[in-house]
C-alpha atoms as a PDB file:
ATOM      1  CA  UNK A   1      -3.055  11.708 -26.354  1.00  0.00           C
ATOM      2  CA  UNK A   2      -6.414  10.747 -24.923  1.00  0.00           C
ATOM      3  CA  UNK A   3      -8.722  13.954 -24.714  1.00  0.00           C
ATOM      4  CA  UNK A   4      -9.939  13.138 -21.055  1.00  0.00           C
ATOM      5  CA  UNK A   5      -8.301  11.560 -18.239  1.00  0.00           C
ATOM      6  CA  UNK A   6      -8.667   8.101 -17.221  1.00  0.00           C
ATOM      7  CA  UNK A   7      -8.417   6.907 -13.549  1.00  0.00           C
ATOM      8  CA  UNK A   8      -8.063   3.137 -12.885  1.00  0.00           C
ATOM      9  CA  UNK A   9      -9.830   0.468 -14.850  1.00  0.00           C
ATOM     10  CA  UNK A  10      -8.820   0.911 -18.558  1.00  0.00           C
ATOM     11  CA  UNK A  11      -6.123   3.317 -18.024  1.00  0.00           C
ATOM     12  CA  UNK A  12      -3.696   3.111 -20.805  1.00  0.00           C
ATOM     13  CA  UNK A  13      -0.066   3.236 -18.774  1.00  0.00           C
ATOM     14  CA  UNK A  14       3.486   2.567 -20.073  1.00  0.00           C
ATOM     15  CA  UNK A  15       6.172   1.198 -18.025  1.00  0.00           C
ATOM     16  CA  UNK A  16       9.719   1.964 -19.072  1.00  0.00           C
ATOM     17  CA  UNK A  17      11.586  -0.979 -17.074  1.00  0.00           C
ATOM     18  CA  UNK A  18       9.157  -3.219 -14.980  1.00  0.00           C
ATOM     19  CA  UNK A  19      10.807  -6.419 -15.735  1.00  0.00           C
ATOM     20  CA  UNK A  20      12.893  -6.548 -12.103  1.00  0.00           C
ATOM     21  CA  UNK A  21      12.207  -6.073  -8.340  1.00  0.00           C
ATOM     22  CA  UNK A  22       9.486  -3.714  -7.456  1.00  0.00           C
ATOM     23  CA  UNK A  23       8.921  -2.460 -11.237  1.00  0.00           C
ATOM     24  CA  UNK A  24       7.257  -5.813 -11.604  1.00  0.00           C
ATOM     25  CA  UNK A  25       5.390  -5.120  -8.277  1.00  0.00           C
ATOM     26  CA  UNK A  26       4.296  -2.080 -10.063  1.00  0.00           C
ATOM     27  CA  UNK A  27       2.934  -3.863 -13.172  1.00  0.00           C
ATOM     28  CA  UNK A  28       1.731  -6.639 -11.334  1.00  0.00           C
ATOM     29  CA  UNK A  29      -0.591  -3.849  -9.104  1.00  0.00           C
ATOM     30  CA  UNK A  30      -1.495  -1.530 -12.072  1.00  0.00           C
ATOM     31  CA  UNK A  31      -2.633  -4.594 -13.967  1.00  0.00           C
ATOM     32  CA  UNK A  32      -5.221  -6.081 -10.893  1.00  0.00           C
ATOM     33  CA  UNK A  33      -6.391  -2.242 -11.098  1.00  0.00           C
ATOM     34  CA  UNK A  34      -7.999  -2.769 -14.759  1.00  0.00           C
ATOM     35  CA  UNK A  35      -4.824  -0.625 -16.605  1.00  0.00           C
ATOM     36  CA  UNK A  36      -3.780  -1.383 -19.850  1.00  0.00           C
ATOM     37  CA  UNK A  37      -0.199  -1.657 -19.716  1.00  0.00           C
ATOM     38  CA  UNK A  38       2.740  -1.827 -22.071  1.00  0.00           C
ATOM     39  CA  UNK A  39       6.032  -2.659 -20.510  1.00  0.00           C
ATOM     40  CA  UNK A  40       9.175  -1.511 -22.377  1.00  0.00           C
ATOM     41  CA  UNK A  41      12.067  -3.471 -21.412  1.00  0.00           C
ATOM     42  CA  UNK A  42      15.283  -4.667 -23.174  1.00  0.00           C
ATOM     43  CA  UNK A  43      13.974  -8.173 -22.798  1.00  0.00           C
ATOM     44  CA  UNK A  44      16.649  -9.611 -20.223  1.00  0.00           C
ATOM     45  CA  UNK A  45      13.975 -10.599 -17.691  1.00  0.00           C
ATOM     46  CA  UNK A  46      11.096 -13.160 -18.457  1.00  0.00           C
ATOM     47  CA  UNK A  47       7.463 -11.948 -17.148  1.00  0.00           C
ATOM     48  CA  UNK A  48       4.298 -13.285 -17.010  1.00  0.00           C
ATOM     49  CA  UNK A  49       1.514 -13.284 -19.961  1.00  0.00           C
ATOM     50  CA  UNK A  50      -1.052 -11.417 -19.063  1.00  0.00           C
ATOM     51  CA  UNK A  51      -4.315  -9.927 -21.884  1.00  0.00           C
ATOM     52  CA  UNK A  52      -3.617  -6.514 -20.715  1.00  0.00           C
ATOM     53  CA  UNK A  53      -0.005  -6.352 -20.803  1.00  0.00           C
ATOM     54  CA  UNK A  54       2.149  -5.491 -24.244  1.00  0.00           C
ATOM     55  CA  UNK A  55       5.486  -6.209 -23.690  1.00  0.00           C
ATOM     56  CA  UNK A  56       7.610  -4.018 -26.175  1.00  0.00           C
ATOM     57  CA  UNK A  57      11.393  -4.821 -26.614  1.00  0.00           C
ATOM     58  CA  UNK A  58      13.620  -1.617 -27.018  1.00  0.00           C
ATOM     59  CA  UNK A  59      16.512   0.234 -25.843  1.00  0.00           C
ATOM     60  CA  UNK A  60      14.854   3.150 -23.119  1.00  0.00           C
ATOM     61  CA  UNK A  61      18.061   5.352 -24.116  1.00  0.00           C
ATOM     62  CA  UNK A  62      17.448   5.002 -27.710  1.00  0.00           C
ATOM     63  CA  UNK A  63      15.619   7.712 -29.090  1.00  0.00           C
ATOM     64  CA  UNK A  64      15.015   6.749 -32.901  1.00  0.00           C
ATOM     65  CA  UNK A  65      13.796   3.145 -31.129  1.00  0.00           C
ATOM     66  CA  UNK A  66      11.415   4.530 -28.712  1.00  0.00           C
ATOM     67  CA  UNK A  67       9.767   6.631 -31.257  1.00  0.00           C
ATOM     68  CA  UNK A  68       9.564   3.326 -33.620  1.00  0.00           C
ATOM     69  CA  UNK A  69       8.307   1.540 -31.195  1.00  0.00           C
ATOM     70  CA  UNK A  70       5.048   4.011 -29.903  1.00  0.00           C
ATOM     71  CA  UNK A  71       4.446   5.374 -33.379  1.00  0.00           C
ATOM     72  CA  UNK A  72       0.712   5.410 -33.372  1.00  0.00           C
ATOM     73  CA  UNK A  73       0.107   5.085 -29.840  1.00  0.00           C
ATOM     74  CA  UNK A  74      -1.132   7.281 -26.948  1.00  0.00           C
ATOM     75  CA  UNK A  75      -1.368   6.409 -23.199  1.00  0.00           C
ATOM     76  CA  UNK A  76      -3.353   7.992 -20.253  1.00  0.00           C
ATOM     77  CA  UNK A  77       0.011   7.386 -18.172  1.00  0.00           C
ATOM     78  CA  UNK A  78       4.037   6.637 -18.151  1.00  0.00           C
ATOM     79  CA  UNK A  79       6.267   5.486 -15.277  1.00  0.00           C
ATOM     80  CA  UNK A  80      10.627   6.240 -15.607  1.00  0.00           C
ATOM     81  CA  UNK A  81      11.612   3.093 -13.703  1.00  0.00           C
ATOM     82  CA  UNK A  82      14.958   3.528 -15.550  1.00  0.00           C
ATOM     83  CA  UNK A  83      15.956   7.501 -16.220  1.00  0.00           C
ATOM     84  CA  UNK A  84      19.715   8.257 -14.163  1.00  0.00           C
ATOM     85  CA  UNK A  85      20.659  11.709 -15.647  1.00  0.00           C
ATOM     86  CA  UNK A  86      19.456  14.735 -17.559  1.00  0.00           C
ATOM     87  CA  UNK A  87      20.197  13.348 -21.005  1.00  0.00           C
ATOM     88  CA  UNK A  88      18.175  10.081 -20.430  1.00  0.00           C
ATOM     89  CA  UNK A  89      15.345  11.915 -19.032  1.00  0.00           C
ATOM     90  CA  UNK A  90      15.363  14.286 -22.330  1.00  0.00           C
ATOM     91  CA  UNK A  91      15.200  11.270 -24.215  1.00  0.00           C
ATOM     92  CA  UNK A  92      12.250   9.813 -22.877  1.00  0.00           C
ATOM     93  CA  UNK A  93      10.704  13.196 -22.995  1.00  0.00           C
ATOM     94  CA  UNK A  94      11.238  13.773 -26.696  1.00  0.00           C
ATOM     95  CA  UNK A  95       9.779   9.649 -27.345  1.00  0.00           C
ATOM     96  CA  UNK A  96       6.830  10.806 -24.984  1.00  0.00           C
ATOM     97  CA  UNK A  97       5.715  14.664 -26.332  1.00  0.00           C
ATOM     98  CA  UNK A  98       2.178  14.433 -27.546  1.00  0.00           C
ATOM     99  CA  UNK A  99       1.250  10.687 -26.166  1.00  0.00           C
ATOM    100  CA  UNK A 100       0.909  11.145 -22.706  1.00  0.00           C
ATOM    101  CA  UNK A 101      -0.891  13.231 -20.286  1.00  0.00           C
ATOM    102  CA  UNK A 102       1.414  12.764 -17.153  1.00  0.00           C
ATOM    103  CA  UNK A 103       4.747  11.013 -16.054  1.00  0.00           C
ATOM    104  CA  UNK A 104       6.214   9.657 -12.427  1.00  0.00           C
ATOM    105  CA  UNK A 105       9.753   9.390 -12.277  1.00  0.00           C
ATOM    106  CA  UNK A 106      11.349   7.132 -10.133  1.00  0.00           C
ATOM    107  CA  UNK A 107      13.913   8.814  -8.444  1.00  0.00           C
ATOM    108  CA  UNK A 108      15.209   8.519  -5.088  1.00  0.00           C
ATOM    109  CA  UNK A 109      16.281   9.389  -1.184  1.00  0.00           C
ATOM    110  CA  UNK A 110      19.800  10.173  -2.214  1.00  0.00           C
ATOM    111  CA  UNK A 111      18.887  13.634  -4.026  1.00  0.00           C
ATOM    112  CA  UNK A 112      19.131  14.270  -0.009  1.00  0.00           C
ATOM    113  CA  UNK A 113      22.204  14.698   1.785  1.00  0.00           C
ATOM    114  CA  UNK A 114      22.136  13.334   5.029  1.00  0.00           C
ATOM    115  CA  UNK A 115      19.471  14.709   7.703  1.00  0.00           C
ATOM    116  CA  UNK A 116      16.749  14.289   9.887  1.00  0.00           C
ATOM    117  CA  UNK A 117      12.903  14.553   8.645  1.00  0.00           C
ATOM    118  CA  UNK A 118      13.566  15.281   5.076  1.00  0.00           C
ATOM    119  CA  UNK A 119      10.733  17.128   3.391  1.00  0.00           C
ATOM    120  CA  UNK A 120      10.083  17.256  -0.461  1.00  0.00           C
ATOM    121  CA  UNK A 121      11.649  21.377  -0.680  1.00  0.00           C
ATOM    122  CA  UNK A 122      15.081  20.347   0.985  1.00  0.00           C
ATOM    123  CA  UNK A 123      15.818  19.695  -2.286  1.00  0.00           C
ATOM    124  CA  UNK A 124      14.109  22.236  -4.843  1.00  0.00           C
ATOM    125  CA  UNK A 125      15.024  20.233  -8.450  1.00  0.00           C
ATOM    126  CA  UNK A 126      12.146  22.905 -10.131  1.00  0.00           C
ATOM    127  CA  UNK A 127      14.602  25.689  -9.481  1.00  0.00           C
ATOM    128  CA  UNK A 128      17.805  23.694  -9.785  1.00  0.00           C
ATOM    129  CA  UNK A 129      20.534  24.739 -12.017  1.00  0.00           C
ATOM    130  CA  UNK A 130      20.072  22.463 -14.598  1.00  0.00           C
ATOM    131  CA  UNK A 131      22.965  20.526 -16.290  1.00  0.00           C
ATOM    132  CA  UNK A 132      22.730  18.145 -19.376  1.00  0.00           C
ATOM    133  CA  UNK A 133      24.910  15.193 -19.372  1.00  0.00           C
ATOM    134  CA  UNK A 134      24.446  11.164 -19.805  1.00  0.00           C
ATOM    135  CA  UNK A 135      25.471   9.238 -16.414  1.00  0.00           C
ATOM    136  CA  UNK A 136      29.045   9.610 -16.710  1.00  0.00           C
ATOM    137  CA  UNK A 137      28.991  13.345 -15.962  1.00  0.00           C
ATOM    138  CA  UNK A 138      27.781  12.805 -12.285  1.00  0.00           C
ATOM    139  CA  UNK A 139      27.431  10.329  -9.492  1.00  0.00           C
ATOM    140  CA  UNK A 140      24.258   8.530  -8.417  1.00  0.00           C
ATOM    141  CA  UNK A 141      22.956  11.412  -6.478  1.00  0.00           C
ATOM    142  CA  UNK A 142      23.125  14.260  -8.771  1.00  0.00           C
ATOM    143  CA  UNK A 143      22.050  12.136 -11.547  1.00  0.00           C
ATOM    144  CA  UNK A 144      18.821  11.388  -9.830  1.00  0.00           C
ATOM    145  CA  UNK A 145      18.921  15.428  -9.680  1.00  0.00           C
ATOM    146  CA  UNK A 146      19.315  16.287 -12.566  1.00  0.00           C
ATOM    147  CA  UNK A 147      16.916  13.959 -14.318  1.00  0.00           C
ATOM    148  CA  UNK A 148      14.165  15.432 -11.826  1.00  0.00           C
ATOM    149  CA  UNK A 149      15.178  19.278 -12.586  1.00  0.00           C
ATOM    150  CA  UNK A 150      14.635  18.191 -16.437  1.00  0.00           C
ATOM    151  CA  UNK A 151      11.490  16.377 -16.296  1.00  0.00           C
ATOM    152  CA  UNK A 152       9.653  19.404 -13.816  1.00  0.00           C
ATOM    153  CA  UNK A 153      11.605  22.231 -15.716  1.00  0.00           C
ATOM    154  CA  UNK A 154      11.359  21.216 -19.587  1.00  0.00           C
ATOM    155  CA  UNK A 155       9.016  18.115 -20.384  1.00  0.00           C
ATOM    156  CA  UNK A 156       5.378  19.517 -21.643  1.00  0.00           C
ATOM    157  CA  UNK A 157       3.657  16.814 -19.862  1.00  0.00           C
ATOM    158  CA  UNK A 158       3.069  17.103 -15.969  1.00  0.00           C
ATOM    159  CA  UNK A 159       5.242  14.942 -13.992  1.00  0.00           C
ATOM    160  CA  UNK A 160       5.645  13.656 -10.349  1.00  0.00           C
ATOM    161  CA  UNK A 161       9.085  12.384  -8.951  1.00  0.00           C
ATOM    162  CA  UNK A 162       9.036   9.314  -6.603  1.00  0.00           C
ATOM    163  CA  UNK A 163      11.720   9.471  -3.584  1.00  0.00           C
ATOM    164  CA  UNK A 164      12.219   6.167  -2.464  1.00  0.00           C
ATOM    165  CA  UNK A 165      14.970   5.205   0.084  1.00  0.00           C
ATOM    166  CA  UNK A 166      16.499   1.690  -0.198  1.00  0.00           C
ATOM    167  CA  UNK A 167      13.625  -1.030  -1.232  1.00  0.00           C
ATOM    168  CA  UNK A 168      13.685  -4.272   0.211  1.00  0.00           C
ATOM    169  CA  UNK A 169      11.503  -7.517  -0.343  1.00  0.00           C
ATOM    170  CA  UNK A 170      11.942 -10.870  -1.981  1.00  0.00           C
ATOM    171  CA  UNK A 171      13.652 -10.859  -5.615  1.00  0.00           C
ATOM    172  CA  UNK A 172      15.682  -8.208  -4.338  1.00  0.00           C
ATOM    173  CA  UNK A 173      18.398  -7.678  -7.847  1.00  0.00           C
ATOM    174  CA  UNK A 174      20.844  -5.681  -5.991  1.00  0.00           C
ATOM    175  CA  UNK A 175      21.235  -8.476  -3.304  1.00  0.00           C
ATOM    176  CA  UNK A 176      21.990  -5.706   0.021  1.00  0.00           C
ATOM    177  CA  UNK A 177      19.909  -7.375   2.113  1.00  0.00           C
ATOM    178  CA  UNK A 178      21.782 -10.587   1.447  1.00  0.00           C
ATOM    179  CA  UNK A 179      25.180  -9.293   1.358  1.00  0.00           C
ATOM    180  CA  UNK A 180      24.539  -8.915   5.242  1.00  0.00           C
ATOM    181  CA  UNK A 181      23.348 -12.350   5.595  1.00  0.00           C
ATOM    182  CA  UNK A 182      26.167 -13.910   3.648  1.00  0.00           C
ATOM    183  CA  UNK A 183      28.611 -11.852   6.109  1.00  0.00           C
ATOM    184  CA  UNK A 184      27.069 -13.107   9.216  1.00  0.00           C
ATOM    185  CA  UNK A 185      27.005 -16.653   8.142  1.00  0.00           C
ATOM    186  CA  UNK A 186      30.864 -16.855   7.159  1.00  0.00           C
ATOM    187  CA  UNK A 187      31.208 -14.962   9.905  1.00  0.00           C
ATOM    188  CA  UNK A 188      33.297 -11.993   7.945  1.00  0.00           C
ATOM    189  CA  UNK A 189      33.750  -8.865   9.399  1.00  0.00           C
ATOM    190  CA  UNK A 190      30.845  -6.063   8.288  1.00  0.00           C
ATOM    191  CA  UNK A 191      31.911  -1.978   8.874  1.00  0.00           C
ATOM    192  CA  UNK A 192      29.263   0.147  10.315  1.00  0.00           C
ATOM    193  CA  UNK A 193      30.262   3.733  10.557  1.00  0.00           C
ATOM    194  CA  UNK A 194      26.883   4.223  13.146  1.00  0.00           C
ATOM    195  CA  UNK A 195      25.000   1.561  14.029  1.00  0.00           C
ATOM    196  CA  UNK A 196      22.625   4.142  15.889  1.00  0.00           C
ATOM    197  CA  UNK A 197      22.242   6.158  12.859  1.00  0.00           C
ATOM    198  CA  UNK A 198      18.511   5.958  12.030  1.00  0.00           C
ATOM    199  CA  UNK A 199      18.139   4.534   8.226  1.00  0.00           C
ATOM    200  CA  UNK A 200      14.532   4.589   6.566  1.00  0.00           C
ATOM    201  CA  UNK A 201      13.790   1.830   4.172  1.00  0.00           C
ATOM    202  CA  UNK A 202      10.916   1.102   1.915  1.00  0.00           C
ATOM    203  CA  UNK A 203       9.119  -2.259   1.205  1.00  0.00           C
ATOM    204  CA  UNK A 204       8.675  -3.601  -2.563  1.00  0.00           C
ATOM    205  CA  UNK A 205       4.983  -3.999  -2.155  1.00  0.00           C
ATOM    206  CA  UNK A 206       4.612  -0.043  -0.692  1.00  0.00           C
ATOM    207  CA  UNK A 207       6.789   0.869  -3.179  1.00  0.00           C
ATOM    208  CA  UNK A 208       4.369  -0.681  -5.915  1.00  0.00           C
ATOM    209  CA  UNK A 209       1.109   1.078  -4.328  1.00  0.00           C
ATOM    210  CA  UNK A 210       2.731   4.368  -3.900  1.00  0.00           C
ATOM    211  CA  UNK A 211       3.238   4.717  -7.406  1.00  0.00           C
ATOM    212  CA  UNK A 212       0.252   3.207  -8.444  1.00  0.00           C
ATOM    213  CA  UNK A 213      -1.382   6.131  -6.216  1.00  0.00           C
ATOM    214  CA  UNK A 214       1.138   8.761  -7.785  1.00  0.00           C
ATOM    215  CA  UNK A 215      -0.272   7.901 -10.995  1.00  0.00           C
ATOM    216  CA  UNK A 216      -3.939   7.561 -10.666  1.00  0.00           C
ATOM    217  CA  UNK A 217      -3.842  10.831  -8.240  1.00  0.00           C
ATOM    218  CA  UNK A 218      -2.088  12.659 -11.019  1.00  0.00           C
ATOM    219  CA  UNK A 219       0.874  13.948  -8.542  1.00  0.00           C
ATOM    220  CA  UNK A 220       3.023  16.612  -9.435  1.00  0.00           C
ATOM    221  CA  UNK A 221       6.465  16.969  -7.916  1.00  0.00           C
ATOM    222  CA  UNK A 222       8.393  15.146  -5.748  1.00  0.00           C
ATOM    223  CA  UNK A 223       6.980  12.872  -3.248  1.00  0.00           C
ATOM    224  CA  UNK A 224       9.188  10.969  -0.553  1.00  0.00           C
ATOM    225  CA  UNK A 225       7.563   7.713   1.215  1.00  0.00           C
ATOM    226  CA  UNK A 226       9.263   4.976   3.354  1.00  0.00           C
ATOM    227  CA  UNK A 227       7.633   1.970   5.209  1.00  0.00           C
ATOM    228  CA  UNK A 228      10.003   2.336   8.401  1.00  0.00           C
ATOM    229  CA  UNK A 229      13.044   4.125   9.917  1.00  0.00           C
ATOM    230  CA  UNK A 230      14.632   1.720  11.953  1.00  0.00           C
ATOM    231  CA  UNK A 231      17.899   2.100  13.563  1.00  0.00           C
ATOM    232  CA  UNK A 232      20.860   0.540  11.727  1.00  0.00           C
ATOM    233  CA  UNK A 233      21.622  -1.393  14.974  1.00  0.00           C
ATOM    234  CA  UNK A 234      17.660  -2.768  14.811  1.00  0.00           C
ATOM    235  CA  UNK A 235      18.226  -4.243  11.046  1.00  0.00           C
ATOM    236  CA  UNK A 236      21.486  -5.832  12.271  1.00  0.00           C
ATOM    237  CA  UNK A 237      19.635  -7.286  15.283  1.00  0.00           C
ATOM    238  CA  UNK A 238      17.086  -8.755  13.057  1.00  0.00           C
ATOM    239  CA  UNK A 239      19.499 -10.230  10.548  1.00  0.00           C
ATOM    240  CA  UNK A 240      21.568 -11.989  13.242  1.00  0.00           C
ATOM    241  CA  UNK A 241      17.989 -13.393  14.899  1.00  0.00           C
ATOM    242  CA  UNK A 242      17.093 -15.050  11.467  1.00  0.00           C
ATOM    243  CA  UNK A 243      20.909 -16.069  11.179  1.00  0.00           C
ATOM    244  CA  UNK A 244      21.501 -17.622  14.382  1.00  0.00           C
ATOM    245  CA  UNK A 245      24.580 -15.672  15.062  1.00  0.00           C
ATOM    246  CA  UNK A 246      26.208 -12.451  15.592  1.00  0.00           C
ATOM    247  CA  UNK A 247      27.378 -10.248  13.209  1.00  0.00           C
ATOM    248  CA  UNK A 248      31.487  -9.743  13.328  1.00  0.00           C
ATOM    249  CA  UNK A 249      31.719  -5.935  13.519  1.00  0.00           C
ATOM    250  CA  UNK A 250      34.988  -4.104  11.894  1.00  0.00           C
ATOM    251  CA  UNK A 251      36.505  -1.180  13.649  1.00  0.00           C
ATOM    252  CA  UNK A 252      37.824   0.129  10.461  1.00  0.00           C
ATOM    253  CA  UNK A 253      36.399   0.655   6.739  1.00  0.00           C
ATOM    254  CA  UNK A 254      38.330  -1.847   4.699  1.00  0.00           C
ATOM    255  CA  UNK A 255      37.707  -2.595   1.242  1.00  0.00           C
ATOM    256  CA  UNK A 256      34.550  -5.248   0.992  1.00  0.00           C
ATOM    257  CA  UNK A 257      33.188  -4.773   4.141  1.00  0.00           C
ATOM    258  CA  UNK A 258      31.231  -1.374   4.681  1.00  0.00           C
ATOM    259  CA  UNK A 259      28.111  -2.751   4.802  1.00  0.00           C
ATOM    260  CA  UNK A 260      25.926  -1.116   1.721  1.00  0.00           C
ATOM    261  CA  UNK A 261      23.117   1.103   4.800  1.00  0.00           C
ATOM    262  CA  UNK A 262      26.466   1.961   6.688  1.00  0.00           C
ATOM    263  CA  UNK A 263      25.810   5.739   7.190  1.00  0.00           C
ATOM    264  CA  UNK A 264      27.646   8.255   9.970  1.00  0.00           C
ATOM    265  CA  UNK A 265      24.612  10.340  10.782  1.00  0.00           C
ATOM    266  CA  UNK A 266      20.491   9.694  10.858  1.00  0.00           C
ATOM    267  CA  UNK A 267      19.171   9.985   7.324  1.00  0.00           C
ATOM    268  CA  UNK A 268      15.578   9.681   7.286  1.00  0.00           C
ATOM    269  CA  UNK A 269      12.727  11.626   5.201  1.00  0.00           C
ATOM    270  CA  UNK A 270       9.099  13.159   5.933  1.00  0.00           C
ATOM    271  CA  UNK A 271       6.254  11.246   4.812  1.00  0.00           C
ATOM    272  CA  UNK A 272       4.014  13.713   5.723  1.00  0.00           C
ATOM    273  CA  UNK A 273       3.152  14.813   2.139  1.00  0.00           C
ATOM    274  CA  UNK A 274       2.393  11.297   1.090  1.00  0.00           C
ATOM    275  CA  UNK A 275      -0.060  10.596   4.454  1.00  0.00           C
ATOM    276  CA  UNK A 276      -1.761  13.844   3.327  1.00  0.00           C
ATOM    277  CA  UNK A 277      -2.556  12.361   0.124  1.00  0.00           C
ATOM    278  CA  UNK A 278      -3.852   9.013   1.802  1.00  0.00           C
ATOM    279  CA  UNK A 279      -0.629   6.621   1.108  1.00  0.00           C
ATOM    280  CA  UNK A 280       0.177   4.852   3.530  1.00  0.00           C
ATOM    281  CA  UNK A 281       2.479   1.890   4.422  1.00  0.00           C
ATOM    282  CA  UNK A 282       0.888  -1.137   4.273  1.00  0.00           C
ATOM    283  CA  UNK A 283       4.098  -3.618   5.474  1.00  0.00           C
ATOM    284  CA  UNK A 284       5.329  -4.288   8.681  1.00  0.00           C
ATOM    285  CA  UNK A 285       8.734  -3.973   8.606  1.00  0.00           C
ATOM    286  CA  UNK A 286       9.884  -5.844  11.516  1.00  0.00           C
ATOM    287  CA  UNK A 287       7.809  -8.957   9.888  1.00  0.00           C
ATOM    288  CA  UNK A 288       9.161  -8.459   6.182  1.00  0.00           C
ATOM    289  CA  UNK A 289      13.010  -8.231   7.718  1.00  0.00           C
ATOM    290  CA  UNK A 290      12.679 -11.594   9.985  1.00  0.00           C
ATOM    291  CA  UNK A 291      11.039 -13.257   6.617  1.00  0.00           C
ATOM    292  CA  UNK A 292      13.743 -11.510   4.634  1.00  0.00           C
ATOM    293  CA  UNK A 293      16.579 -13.096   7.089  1.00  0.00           C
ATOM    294  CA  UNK A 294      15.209 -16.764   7.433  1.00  0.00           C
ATOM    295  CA  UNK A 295      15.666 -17.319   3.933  1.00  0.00           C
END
């Protein structure tokens, strides 16, 4: 581990997963910011050469690997793109003890149960009960959870935790955004339990600077940030726009139509920790979500 901290230009950073969606916004930032950056990945996803990017081919989850892999080397920096439960974020930390100074995890809005304003201490993963267990043991929430209460509770290295909601932006890999689209165009019915249910969302390209600004600010804890909170009902207007046609809206939850954002109540976070720390969004949502339904 370096004996002084590095901020920007020649950072030394590692990326576990950076291959897809805004990971490779991430990269793509940290790398026009002067770091020195060694992407992990399993190798699935083709990326561009670049002379300060090492691309390293292992299995995140696979502890003898990882420490094969980074024998001999030290970095300033390391981003969790990839960690889902307790037992994946206790690998990392074990492949990571001694060769890094600080960590952000990328974890996410659903820690929170639904609500209005969310603020970082609605959720308190530093005094959670923790529980070890690989993703199996819990669903997507608590395995976000969990991995957080590890990483601030046990790892010897400081770490911040990212709360993004849903990300959206061109190259999108889990295809929500288009699932709506796709509806509307064959004209198949979509189930929103409340379309006035307010429903924050956070560009790619935000998503990329926030962490860039997690990591060169050296944050600690959790950290929400969103570009917009639109209402459900505003998202659906804008899809049908770029369509050219209304949406055909189900009365009733049947299987393969509850549309992916469908939520009953307002869920929506603070971002007044991240404006105190000068990040800000940068997008304009209502232009990124006509560009994202003309496609």
């Amino acid at each position: 581990m370096s004996k002084h901290l590095n901020f920007g230009e020649d950072m030394r950073t590692i990326v576990f997963g950076g291959s897809g969606f805004f990971g490779r916004e991430l990269i793509e930032i940290l790398l026009s910011k002067g770091h020195h950056v060694t992407m992990v990945t399993r190798g699935k996803r083709d990326f561009p050469e670049h002379k300060n990017l090492e691309k390293l081919i292992a299995d995140r989850n696979d502890l003898s690997s990882l420490k094969n892999k980074l024998d001999g080397k030290t970095f300033d920096l390391a981003y969790d793109q990839l960690g889902f439960c307790s037992n994946e974020a206790e690998i990392l930390t074990k492949a990571l003890e001694g060769k890094i100074e600080h960590l952000i995890f990328t974890s996410s809005k659903s820690v929170y149960n639904l609500g209005k304003d969310l603020r970082e201490d609605t959720i308190d993963t530093n005094n959670l009960d923790l529980k070890m267990g690989d993703r199996s043991a819990f669903d997507y929430a608590e395995g976000k959870r969990q991995a957080e209460a590890f990483y601030l509770q046990k790892a010897p290295f400081k770490v911040g935790c990212f709360r993004p909601p849903v990300v959206i932006g061109m190259g999108d890999t889990s295809d929500r955004w288009n699932w709506h689209l796709n509806k509307i165009k064959k004209g198949e019915p979509i189930y929103f339990p409340n379309l006035e249910a307010y429903f924050c969302v956070l560009s790619s390209k935000d998503a990329g600077l926030a962490l860039l600004e997690m990591g060169e600010q050296r944050v600690e804890g959790p950290l929400n940030f969103f570009t917009a909170n639109p209402k459900l009902s505003e998202i659906l207007s804008i899809m049908e726009s770029g369509v050219g046609r209304k949406a055909l809206l189900a009365k009733d939850a049947k299987e393969g139509e509850h549309s992916p954002y469908g939520i009953e109540d307002d869920w929506f976070m603070s971002n007044e920790r991240a404006n105190l720390l000068g990040i800000k969004p940068s997008v304009d949502f209502v232009e990124l979500a006509k560009t994202l339904s003309s496609q």
